[in-house]
C-alpha atoms as a PDB file:
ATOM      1  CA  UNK A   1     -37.298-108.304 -35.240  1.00  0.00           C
ATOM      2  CA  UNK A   2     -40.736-108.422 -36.529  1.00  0.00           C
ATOM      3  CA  UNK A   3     -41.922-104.014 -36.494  1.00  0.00           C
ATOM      4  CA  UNK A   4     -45.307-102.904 -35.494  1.00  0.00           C
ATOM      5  CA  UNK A   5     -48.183-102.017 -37.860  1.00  0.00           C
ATOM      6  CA  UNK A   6     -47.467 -98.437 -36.003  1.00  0.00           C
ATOM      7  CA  UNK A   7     -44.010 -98.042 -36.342  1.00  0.00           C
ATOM      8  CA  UNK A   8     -44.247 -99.202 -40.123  1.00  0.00           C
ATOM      9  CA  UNK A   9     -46.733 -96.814 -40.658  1.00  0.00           C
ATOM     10  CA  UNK A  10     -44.893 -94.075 -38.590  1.00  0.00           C
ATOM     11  CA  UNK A  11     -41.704 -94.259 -40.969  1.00  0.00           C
ATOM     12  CA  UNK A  12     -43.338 -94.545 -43.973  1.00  0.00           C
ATOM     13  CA  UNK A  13     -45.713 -92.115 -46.217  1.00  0.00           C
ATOM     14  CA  UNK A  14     -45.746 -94.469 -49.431  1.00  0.00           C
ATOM     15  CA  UNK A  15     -46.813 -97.926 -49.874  1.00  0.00           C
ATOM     16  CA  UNK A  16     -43.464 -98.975 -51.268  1.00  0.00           C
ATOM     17  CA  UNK A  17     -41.656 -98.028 -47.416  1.00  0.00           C
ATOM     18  CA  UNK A  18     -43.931 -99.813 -45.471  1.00  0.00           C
ATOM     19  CA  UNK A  19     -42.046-102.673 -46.266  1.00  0.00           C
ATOM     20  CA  UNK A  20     -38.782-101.993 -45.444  1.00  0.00           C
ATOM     21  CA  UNK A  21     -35.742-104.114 -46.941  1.00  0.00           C
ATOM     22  CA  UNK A  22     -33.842-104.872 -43.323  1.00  0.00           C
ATOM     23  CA  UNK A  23     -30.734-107.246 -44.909  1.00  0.00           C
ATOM     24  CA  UNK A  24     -29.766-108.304 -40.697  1.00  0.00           C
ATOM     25  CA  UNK A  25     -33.268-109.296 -39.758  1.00  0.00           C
ATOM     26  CA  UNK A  26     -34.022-111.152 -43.221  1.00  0.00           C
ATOM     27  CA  UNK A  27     -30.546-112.554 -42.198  1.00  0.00           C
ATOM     28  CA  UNK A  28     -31.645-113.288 -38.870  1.00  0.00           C
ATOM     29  CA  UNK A  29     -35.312-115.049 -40.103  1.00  0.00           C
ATOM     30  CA  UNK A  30     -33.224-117.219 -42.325  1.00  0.00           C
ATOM     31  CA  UNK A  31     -30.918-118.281 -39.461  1.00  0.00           C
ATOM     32  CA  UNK A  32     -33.684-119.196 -37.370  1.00  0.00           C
ATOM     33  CA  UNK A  33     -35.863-120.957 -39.868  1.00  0.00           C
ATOM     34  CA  UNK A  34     -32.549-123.212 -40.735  1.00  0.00           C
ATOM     35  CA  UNK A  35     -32.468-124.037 -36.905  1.00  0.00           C
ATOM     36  CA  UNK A  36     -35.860-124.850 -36.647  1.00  0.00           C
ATOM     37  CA  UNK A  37     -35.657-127.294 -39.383  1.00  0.00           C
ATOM     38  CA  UNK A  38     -32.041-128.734 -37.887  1.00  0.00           C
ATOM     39  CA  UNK A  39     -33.805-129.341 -34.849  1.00  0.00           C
ATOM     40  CA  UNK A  40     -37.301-131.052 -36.217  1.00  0.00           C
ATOM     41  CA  UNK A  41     -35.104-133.425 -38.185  1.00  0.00           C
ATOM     42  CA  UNK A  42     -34.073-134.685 -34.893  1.00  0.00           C
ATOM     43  CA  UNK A  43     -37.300-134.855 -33.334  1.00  0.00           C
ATOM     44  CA  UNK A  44     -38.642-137.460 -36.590  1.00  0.00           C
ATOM     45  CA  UNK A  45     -37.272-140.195 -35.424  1.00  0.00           C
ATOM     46  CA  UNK A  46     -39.693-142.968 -35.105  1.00  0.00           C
ATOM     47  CA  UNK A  47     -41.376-145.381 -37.107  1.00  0.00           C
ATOM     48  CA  UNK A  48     -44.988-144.510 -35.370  1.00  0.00           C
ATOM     49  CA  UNK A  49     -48.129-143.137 -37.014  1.00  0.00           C
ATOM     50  CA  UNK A  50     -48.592-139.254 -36.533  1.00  0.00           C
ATOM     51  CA  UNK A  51     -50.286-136.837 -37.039  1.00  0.00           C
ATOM     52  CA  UNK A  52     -49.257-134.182 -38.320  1.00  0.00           C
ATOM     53  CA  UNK A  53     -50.800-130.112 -37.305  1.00  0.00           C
ATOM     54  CA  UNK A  54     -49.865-127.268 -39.237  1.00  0.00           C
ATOM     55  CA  UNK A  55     -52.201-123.752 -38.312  1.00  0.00           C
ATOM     56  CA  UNK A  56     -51.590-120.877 -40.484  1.00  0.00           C
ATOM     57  CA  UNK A  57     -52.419-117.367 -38.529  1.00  0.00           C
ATOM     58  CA  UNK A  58     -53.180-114.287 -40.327  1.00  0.00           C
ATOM     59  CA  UNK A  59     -51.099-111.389 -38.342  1.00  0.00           C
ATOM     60  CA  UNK A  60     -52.211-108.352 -40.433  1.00  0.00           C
ATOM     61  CA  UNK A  61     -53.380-105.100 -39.081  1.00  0.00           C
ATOM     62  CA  UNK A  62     -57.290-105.863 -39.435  1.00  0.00           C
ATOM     63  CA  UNK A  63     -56.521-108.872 -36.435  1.00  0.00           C
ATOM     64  CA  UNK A  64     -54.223-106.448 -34.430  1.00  0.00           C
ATOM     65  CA  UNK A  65     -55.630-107.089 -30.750  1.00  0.00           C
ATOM     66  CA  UNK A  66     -56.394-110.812 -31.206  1.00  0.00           C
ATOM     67  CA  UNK A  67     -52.718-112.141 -31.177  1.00  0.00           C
ATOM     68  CA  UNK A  68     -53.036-112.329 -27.437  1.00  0.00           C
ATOM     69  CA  UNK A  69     -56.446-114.776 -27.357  1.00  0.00           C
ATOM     70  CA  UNK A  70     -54.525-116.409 -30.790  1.00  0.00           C
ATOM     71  CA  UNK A  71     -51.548-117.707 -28.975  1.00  0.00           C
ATOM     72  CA  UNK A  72     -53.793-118.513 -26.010  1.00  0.00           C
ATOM     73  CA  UNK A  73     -56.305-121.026 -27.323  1.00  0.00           C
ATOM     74  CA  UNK A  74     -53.311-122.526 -29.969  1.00  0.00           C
ATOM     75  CA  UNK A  75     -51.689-123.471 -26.995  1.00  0.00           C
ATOM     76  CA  UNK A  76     -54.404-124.903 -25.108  1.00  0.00           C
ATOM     77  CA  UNK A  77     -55.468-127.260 -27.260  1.00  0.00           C
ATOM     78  CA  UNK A  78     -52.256-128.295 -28.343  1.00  0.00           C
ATOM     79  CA  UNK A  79     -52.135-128.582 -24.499  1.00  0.00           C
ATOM     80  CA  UNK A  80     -54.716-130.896 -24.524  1.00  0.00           C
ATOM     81  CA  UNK A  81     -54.203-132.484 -28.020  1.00  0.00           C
ATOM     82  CA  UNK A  82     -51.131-133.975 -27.260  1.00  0.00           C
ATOM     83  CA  UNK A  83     -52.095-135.741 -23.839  1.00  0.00           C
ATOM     84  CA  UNK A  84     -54.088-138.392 -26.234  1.00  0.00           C
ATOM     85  CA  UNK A  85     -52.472-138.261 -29.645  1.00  0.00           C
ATOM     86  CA  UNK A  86     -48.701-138.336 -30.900  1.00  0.00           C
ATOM     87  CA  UNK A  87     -48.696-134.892 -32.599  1.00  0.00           C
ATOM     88  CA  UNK A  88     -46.137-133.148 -34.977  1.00  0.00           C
ATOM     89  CA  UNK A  89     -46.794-129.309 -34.939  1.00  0.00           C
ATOM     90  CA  UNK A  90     -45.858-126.666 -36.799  1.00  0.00           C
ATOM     91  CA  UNK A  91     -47.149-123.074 -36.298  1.00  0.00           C
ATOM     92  CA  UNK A  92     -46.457-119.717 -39.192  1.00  0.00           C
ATOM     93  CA  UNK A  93     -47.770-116.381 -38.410  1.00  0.00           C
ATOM     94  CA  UNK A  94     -48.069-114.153 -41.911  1.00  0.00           C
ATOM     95  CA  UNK A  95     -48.012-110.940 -42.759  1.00  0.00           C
ATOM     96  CA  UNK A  96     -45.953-109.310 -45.744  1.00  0.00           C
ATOM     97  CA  UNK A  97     -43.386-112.203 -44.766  1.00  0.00           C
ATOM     98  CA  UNK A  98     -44.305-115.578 -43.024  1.00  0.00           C
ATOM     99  CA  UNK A  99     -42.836-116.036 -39.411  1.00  0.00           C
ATOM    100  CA  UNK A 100     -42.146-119.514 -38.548  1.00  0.00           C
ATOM    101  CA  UNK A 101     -42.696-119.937 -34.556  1.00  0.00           C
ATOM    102  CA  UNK A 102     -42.576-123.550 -34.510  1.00  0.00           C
ATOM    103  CA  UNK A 103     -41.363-126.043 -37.610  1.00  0.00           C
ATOM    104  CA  UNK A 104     -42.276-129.898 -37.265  1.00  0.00           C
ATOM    105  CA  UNK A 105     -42.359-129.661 -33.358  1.00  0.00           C
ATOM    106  CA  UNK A 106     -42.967-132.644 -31.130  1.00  0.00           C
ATOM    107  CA  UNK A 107     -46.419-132.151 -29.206  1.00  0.00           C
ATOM    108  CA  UNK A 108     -44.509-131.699 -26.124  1.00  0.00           C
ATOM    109  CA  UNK A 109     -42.376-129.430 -26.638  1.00  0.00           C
ATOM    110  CA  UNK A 110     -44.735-126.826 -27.679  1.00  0.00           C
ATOM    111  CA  UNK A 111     -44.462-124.254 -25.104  1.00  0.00           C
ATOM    112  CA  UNK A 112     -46.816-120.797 -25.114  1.00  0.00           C
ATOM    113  CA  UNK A 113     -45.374-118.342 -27.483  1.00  0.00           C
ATOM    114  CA  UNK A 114     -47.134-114.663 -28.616  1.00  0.00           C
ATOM    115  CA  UNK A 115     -46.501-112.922 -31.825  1.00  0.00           C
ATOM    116  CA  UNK A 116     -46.513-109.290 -33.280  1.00  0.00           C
ATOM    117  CA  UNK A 117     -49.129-108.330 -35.878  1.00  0.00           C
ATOM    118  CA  UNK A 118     -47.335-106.572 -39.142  1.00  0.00           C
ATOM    119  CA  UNK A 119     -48.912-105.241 -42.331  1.00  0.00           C
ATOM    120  CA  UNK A 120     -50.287-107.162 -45.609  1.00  0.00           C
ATOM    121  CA  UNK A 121     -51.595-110.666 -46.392  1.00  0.00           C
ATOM    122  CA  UNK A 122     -48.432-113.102 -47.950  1.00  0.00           C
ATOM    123  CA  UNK A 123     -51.159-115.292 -48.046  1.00  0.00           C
ATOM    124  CA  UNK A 124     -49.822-117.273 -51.333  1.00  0.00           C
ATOM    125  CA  UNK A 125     -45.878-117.289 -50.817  1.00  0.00           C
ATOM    126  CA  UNK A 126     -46.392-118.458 -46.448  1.00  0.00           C
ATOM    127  CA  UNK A 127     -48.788-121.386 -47.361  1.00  0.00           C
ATOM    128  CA  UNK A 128     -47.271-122.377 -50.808  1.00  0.00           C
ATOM    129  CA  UNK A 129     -43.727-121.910 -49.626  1.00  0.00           C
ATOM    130  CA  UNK A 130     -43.714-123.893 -46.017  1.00  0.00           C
ATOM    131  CA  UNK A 131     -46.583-126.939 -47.422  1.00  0.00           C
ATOM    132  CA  UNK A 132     -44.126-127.535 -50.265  1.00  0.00           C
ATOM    133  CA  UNK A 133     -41.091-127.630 -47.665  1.00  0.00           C
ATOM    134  CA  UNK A 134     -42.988-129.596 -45.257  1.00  0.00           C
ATOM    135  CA  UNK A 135     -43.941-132.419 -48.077  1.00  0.00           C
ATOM    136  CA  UNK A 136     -40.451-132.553 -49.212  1.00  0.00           C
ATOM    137  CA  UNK A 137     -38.926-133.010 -45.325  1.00  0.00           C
ATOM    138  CA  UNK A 138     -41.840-136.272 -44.844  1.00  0.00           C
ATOM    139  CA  UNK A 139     -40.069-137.276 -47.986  1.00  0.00           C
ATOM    140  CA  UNK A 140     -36.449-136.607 -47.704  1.00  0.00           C
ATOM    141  CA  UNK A 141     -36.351-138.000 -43.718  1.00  0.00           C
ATOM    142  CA  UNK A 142     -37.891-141.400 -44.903  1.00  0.00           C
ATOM    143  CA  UNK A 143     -40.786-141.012 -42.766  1.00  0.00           C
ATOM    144  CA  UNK A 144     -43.597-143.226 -42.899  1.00  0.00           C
ATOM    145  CA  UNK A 145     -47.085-142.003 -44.300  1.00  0.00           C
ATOM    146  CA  UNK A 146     -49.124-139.843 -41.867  1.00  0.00           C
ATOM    147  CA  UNK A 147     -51.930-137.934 -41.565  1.00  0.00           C
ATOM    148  CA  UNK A 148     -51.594-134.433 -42.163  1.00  0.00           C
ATOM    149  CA  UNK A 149     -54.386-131.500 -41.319  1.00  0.00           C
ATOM    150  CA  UNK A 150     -53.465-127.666 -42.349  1.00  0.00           C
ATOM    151  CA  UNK A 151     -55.357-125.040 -40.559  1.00  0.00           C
ATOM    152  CA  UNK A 152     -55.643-121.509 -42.223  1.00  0.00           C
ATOM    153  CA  UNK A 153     -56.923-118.654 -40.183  1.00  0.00           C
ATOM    154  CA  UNK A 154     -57.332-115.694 -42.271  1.00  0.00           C
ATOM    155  CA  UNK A 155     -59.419-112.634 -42.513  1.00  0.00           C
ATOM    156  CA  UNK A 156     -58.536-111.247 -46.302  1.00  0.00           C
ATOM    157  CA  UNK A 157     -57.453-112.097 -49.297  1.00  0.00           C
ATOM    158  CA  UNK A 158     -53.744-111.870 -50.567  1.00  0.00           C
ATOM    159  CA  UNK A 159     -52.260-108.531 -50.903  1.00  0.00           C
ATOM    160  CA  UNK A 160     -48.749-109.409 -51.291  1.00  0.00           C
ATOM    161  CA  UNK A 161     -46.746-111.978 -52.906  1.00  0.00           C
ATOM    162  CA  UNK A 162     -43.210-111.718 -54.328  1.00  0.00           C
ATOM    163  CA  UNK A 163     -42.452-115.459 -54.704  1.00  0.00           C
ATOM    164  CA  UNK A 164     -46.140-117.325 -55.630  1.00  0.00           C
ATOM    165  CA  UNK A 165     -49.540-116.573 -56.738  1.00  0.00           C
ATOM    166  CA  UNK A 166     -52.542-118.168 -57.072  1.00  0.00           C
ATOM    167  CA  UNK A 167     -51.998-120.701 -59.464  1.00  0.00           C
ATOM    168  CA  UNK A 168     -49.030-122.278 -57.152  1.00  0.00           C
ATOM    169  CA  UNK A 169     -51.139-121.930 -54.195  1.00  0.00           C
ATOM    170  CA  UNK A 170     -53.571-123.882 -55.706  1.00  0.00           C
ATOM    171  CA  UNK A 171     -51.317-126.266 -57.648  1.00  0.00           C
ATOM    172  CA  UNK A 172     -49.625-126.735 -54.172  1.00  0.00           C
ATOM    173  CA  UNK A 173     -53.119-127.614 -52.081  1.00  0.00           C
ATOM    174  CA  UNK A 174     -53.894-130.056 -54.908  1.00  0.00           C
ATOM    175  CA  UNK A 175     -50.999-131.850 -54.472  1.00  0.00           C
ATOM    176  CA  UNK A 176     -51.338-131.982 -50.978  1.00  0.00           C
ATOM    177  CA  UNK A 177     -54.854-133.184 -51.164  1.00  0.00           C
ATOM    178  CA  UNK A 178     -54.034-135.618 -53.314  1.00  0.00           C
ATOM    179  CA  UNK A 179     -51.262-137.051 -50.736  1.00  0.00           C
ATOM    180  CA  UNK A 180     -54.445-137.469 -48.337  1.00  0.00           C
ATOM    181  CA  UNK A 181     -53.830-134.118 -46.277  1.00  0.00           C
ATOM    182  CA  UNK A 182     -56.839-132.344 -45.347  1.00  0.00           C
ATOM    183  CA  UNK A 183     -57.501-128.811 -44.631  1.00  0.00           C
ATOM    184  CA  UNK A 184     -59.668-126.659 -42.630  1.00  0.00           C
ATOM    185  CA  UNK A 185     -60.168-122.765 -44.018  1.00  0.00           C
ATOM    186  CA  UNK A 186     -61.495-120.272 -41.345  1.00  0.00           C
ATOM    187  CA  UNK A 187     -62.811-116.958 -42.710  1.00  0.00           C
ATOM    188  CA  UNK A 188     -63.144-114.090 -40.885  1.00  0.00           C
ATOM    189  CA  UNK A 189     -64.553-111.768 -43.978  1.00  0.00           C
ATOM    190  CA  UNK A 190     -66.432-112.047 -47.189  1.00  0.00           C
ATOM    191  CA  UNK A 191     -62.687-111.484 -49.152  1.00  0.00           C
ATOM    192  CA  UNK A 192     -61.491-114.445 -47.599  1.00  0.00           C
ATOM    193  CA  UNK A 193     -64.346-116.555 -47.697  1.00  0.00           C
ATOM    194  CA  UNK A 194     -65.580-115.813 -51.555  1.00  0.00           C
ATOM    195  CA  UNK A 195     -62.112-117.058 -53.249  1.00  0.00           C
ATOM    196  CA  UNK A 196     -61.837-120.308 -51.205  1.00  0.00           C
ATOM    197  CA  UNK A 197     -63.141-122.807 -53.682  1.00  0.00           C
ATOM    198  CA  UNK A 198     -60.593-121.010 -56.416  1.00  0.00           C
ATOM    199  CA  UNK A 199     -57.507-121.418 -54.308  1.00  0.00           C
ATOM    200  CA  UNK A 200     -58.517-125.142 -53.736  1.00  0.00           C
ATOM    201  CA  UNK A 201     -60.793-125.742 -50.808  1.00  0.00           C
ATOM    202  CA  UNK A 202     -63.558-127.719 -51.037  1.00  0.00           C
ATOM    203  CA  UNK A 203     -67.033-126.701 -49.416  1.00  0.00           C
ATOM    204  CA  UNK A 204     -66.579-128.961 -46.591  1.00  0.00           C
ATOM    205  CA  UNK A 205     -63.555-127.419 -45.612  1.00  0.00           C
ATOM    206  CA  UNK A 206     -64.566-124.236 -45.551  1.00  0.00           C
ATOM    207  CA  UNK A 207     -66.667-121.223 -43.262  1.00  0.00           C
ATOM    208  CA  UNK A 208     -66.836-118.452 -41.789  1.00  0.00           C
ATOM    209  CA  UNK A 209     -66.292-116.917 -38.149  1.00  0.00           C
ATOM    210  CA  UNK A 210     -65.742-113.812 -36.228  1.00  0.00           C
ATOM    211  CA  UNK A 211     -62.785-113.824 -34.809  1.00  0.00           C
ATOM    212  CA  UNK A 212     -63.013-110.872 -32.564  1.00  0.00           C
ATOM    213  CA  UNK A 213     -65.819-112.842 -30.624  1.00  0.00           C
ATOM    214  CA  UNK A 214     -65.705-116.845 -31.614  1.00  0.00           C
ATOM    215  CA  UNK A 215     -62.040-117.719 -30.926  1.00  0.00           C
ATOM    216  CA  UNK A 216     -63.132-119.684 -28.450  1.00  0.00           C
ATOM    217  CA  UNK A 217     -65.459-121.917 -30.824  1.00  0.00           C
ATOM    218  CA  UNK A 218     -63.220-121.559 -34.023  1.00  0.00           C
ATOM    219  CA  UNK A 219     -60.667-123.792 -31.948  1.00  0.00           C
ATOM    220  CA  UNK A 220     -63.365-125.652 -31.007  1.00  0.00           C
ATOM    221  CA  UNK A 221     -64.200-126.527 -34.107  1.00  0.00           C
ATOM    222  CA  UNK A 222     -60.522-127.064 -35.228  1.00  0.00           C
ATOM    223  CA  UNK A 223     -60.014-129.161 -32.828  1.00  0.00           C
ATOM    224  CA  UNK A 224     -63.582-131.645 -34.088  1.00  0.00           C
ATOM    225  CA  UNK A 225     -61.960-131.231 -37.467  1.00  0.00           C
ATOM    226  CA  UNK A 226     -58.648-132.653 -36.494  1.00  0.00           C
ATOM    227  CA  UNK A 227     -60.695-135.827 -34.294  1.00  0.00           C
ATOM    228  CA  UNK A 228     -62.784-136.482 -36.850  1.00  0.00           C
ATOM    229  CA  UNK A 229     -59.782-136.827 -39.732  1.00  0.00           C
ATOM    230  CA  UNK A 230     -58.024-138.739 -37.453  1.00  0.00           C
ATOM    231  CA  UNK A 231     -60.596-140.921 -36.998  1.00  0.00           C
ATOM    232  CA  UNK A 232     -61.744-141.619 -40.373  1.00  0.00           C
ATOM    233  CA  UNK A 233     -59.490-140.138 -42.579  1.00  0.00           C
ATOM    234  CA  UNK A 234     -61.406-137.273 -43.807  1.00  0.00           C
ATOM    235  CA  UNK A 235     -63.306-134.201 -42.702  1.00  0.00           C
ATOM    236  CA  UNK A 236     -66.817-133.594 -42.909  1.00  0.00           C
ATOM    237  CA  UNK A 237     -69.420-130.434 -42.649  1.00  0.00           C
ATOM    238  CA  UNK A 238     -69.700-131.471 -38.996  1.00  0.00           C
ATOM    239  CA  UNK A 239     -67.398-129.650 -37.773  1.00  0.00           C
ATOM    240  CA  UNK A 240     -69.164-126.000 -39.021  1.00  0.00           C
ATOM    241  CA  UNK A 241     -71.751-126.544 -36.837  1.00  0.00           C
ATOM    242  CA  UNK A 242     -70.232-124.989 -33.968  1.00  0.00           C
ATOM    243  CA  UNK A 243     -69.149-121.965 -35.864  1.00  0.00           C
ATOM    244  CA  UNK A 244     -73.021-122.020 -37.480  1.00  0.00           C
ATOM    245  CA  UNK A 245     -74.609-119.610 -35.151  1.00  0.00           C
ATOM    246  CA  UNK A 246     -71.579-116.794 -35.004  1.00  0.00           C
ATOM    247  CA  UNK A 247     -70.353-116.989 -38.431  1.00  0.00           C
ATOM    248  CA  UNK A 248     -73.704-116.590 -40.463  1.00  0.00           C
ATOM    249  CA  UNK A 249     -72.423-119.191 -42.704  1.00  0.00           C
ATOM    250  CA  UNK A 250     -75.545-120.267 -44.752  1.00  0.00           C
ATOM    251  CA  UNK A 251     -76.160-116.756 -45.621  1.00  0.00           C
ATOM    252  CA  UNK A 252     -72.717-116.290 -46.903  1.00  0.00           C
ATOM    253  CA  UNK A 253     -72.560-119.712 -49.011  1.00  0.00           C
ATOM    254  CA  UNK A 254     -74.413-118.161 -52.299  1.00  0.00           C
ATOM    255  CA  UNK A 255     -71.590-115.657 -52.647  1.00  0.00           C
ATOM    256  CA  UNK A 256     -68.552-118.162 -52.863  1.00  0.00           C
ATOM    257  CA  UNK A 257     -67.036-118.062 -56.375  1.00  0.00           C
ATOM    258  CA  UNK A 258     -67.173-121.116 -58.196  1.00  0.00           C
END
């Protein structure tokens, strides 16, 4: 069981104890994440082109309050996603550990599901750990080449990693890239937005939004992202243009590191 940002902070007067070492719920996560993946094998079964989603959600204190609208609009337009294309989804909330809430789901049997927000960014080891696992499934279950979009919604950097750092997160969105994934990086702050192009992303793929008033047109503009790549195979800078207003984006494009 996932605690509270409060009830971490509550126990805890160091740094060091707000992550606590619970052995039964690591035991737990485990369980479940090898149950997810029993069951997805099962759902791969065909021979038809995909696509495949995967949606990254920050859950760290700084969002706490927007979990609620989160879950909402993921689930609408998977909702309406999957009425017109044959979709493979997989959803991971992060925080100083990555939550898996759905692993290589069939479309349809996405159902709405809400999450808890936690405490720090495991921005490296939840994205490095589950893209590398995901390529290696496509691989191992013999499936057939197809299109694969990753959507990371973040609003800081990474504060915590025990498993990867940056040069594997990069390494590992390389790799990806060059299998003909694509990605689409949402920014909710300057710390997320500057690094971007050093982890891997290229401009295109990148900009910024508010998330505590443009969730409605960040999905929006997820879901242009994901017609347009399945479309044509790749992603454009069309896609920002519905974030353009809210986000500020053009003023914020001189300060991305390069």
């Amino acid at each position: 069981m996932r605690l509270s940002f409060n009830d971490m902070k509550n126990n805890s007067s160091n740094e060091e104890s707000l992550i606590p070492f619970d052995k039964t719920s690591i035991e737990k996560r485990i369980e479940s994440r090898k149950l997810a993946i029993k069951d997805s094998d099962l759902n791969i079964t065909t021979n038809q082109t995909k696509l495949e989603l995967i949606y990254f959600f920050d859950a760290s204190p700084s969002v706490e309050g927007t979990e609620k609208v989160m879950a909402e609009k993921f689930y609408s337009q998977i909702t309406k996603l999957r009425t017109r294309k044959d979709i493979i989804v997989t959803l991971i909330v992060f925080d100083y550990h990555d939550e898996i809430l759905y692993y290589r789901q069939k479309g349809k049997d996405i159902k709405y599901t809400t999450y808890h927000i936690g405490i720090g960014t495991a921005l490296y080891d939840s994205v490095t750990k589950n893209l590398k696992k995901i390529k290696e499934d496509q691989v191992k279950n013999g499936e057939p080449k197809h299109k694969t979009i990753v959507t990371i919604m973040t609003d800081g950097g990474n504060n915590r990693h025990y498993e990867y750092d940056v040069k594997d997160f990069r390494e590992t969105i390389k790799e990806c890239k060059e299998a003909g994934w694509e990605f689409v990086y949402l920014a909710a702050t300057e710390e997320a937005y500057r690094p971007a192009n050093l982890l891997g992303f290229d401009k295109e793929n990148v900009c910024l939004y508010d998330y505590r008033i443009s969730a409605d047109n960040a999905f929006s503009a997820v879901e242009k992202a994901i017609d347009e790549y399945d479309e044509s195979g790749k992603v454009s800078n069309g896609w920002k243009k519905i974030l353009a207003l809210s986000s500020g984006e053009e003023k914020w494009k001189i300060t991305m590191q390069y």
